[in-house]
Protein backbone atom coordinates (compact mmCIF):
# COMPACT_ATOMS: atom_id res chain seq x y z
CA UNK A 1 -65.80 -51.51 -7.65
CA UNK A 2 -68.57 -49.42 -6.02
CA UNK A 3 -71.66 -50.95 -4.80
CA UNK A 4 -74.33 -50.74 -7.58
CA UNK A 5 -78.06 -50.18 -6.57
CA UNK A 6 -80.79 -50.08 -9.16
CA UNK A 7 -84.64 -49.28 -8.84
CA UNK A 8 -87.47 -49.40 -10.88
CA UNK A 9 -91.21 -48.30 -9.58
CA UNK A 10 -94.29 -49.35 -11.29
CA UNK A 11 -96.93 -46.02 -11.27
CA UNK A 12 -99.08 -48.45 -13.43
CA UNK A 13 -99.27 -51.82 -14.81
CA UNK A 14 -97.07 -53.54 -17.60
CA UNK A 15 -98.65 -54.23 -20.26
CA UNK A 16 -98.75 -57.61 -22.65
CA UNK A 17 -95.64 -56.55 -24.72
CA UNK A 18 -93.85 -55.02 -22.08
CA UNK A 19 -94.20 -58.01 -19.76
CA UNK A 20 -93.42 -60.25 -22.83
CA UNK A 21 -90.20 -58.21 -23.44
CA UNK A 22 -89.47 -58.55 -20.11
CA UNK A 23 -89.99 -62.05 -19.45
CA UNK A 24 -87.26 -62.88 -22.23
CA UNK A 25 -84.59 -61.42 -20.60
CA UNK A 26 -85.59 -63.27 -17.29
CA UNK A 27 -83.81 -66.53 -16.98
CA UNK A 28 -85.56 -70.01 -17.49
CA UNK A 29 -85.13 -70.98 -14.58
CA UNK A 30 -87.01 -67.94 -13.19
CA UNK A 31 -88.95 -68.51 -15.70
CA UNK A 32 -90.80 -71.23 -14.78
CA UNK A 33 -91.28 -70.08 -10.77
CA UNK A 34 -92.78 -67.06 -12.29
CA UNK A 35 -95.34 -69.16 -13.67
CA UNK A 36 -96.52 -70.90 -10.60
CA UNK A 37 -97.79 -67.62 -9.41
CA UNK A 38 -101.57 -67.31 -9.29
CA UNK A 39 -102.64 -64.09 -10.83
CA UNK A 40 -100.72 -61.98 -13.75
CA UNK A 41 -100.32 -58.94 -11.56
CA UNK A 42 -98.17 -60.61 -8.79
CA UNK A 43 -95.60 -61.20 -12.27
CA UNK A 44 -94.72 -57.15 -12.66
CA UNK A 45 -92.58 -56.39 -9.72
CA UNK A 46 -90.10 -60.09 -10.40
CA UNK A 47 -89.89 -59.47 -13.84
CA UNK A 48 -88.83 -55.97 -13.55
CA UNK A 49 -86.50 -56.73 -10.89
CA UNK A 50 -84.82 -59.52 -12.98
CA UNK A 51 -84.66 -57.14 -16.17
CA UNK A 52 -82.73 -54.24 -13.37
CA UNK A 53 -80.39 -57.19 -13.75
CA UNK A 54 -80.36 -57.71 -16.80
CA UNK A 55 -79.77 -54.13 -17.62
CA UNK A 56 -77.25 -53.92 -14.68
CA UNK A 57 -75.10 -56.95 -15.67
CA UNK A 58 -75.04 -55.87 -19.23
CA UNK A 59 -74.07 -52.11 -17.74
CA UNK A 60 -71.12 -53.06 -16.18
CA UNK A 61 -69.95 -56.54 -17.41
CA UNK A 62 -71.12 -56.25 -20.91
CA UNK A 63 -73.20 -59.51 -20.69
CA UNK A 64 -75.83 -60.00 -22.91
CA UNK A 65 -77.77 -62.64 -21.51
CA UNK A 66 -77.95 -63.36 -17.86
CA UNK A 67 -75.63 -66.19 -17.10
CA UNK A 68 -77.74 -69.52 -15.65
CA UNK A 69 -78.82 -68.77 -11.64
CA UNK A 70 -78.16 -71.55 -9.47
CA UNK A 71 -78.51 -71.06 -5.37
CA UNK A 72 -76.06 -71.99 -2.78
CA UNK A 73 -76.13 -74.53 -0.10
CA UNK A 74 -78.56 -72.16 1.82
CA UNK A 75 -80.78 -71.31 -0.88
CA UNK A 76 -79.24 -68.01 -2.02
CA UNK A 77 -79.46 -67.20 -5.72
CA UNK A 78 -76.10 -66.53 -7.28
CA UNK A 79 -74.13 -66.75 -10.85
CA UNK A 80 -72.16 -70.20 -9.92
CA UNK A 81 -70.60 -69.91 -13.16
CA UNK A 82 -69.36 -66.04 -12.01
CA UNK A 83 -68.44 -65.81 -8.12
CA UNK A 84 -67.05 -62.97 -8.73
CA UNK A 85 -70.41 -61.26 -9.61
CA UNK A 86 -72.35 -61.02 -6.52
CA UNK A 87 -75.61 -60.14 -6.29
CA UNK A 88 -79.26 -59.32 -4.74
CA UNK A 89 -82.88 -58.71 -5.78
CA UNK A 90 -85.77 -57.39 -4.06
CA UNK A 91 -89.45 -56.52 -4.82
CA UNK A 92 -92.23 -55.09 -3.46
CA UNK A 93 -95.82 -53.79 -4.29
CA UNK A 94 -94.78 -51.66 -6.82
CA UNK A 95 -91.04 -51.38 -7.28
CA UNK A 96 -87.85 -53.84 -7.01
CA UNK A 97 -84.42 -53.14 -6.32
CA UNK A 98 -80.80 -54.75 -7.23
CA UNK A 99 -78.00 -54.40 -6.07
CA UNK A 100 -74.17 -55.70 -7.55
CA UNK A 101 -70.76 -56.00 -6.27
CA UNK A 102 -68.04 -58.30 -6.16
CA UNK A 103 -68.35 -59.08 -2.38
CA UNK A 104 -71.67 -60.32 -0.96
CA UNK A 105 -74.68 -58.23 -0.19
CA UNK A 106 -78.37 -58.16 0.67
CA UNK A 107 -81.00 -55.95 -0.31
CA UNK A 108 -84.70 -55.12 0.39
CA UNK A 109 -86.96 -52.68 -0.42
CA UNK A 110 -90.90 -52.30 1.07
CA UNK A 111 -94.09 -50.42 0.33
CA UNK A 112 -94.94 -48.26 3.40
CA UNK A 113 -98.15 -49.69 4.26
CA UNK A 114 -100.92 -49.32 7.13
CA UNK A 115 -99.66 -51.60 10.16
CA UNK A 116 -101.53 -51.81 13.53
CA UNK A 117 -99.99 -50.04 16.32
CA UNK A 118 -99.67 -53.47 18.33
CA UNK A 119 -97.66 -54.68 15.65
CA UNK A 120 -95.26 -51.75 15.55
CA UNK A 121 -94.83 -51.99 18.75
CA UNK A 122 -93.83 -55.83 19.38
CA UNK A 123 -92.41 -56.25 16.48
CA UNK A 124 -89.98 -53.26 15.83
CA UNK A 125 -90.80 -51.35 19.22
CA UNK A 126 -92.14 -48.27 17.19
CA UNK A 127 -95.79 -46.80 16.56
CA UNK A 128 -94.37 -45.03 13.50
CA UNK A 129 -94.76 -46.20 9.78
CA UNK A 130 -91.81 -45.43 8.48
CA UNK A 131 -89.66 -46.80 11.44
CA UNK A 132 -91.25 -49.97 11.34
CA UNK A 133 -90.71 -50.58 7.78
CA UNK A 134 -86.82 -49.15 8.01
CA UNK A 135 -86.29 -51.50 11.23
CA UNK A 136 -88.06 -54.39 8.54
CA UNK A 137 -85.47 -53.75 5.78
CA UNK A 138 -82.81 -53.42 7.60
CA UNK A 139 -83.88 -57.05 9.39
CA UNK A 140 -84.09 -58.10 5.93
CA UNK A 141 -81.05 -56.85 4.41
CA UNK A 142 -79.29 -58.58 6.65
CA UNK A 143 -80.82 -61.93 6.38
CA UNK A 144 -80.70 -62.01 2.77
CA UNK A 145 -76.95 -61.19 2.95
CA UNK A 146 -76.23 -63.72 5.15
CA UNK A 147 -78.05 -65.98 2.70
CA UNK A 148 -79.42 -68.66 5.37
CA UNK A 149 -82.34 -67.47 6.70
CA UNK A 150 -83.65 -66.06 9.52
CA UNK A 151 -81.42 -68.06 12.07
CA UNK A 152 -78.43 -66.07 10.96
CA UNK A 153 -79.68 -63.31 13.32
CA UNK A 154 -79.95 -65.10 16.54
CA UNK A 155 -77.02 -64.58 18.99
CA UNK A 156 -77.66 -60.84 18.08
CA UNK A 157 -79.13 -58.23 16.49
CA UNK A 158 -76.25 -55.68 16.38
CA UNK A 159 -74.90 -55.27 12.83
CA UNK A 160 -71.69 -54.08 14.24
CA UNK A 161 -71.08 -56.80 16.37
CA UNK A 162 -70.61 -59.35 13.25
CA UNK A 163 -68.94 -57.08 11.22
CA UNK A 164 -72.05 -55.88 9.11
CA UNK A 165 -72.14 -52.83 7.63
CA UNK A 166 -76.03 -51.61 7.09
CA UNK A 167 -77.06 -48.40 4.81
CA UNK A 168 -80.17 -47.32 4.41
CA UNK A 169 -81.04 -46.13 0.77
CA UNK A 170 -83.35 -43.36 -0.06
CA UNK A 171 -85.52 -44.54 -3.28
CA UNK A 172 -88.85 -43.71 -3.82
CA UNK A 173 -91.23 -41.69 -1.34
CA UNK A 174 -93.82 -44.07 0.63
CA UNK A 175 -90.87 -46.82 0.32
CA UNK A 176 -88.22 -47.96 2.57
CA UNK A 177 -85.20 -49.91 1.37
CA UNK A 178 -81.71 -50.87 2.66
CA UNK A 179 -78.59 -52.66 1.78
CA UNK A 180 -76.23 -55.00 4.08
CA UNK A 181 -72.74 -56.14 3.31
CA UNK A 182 -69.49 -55.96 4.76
CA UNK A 183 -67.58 -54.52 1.63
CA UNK A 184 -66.26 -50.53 2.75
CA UNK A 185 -66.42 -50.05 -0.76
CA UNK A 186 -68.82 -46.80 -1.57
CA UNK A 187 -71.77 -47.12 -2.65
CA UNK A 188 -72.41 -45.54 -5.70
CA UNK A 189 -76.04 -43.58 -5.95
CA UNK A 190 -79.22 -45.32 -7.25
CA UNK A 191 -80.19 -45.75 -10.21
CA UNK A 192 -83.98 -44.96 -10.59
CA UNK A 193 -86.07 -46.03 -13.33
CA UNK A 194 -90.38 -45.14 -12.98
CA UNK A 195 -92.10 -46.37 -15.44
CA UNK A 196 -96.04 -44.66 -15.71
């Protein structure tokens, strides 16, 4: 199976019935960590990037709910019922991204966004925007496909030397994004949904 990547990007704010719609696809356990969060804006980007699941899962394994997500031992979210399903969400100001396979992956997407210089610099050893954020997703790619956090990456930061196999993904303009796994299998182009 080819490695299945899909985006959405908000150019405005859901409104009542859309995020209603949207929040009964999400599952309950989601559900309810949704809720915690403080203000009603900070809701769009999850719920959109649990109904790219939604749509993806019912895309390509005919499912027509989303099957209960538990997390693994390292806090990973994953379809214990369906191992064979593997997947990974990411969102953003703005937009989330998904990815699917049947071997393990991680995804992120980011907003390109003003950054001191000092803060390039240390952190990513770049005074450019766009460099910065790329070196960011591809940091967090990884991380989230190793599924335990950012200890996985000590010993190393070469994706090559464990075997990793990092792709950056051109989504939307002003956004980086990037997926990690170690599947060869191609990856198949993304799917793009804007909603204005």
């Amino acid at each position: 199976m080819d490695i299945q990547l899909f985006a959405v990007r908000l150019d405005r704010p859901l409104t009542a019935e859309e995020a209603d719609t949207l929040l009964r696809v999400m599952p309950p356990e989601r559900r309810e960590r949704l809720a915690r969060l403080p203000r009603e804006e900070l809701r769009h980007e999850p719920l959109c990037a649990y109904a790219l699941l939604y749509m993806a899962a019912r895309a390509l394994y005919g499912w027509k709910t989303l099957p209960r997500i538990s997390r693994n031992r390292y806090g990973k979210p994953e379809f214990a019922e369906h191992p064979d399903v593997q997947f990974n969400i990411s969102h953003t100001r703005h937009a989330a991204l998904v990815g699917v396979h049947d071997e393990p992956l991680g995804v992120d997407i980011e907003k390109l966004r003003p950054v001191s210089e000092r803060t390039m610099q240390r952190a990513a050893g770049t005074v450019s925007q766009r460099e910065f954020f790329e070196s960011w997703v591809r940091s967090e790619a990884r991380i989230k496909y190793r599924g335990a956090g950012l200890g996985t990456l000590h010993g190393g930061t070469n994706a090559a030397e464990h075997g990793e196999r990092v792709v950056t993904l051109d989504v939307f303009p002003d956004y980086a994004a990037c997926l990690c796994t170690r599947s060869a299998a191609r990856v198949a182009p993304v799917r793009t949904l804007v909603i204005r």
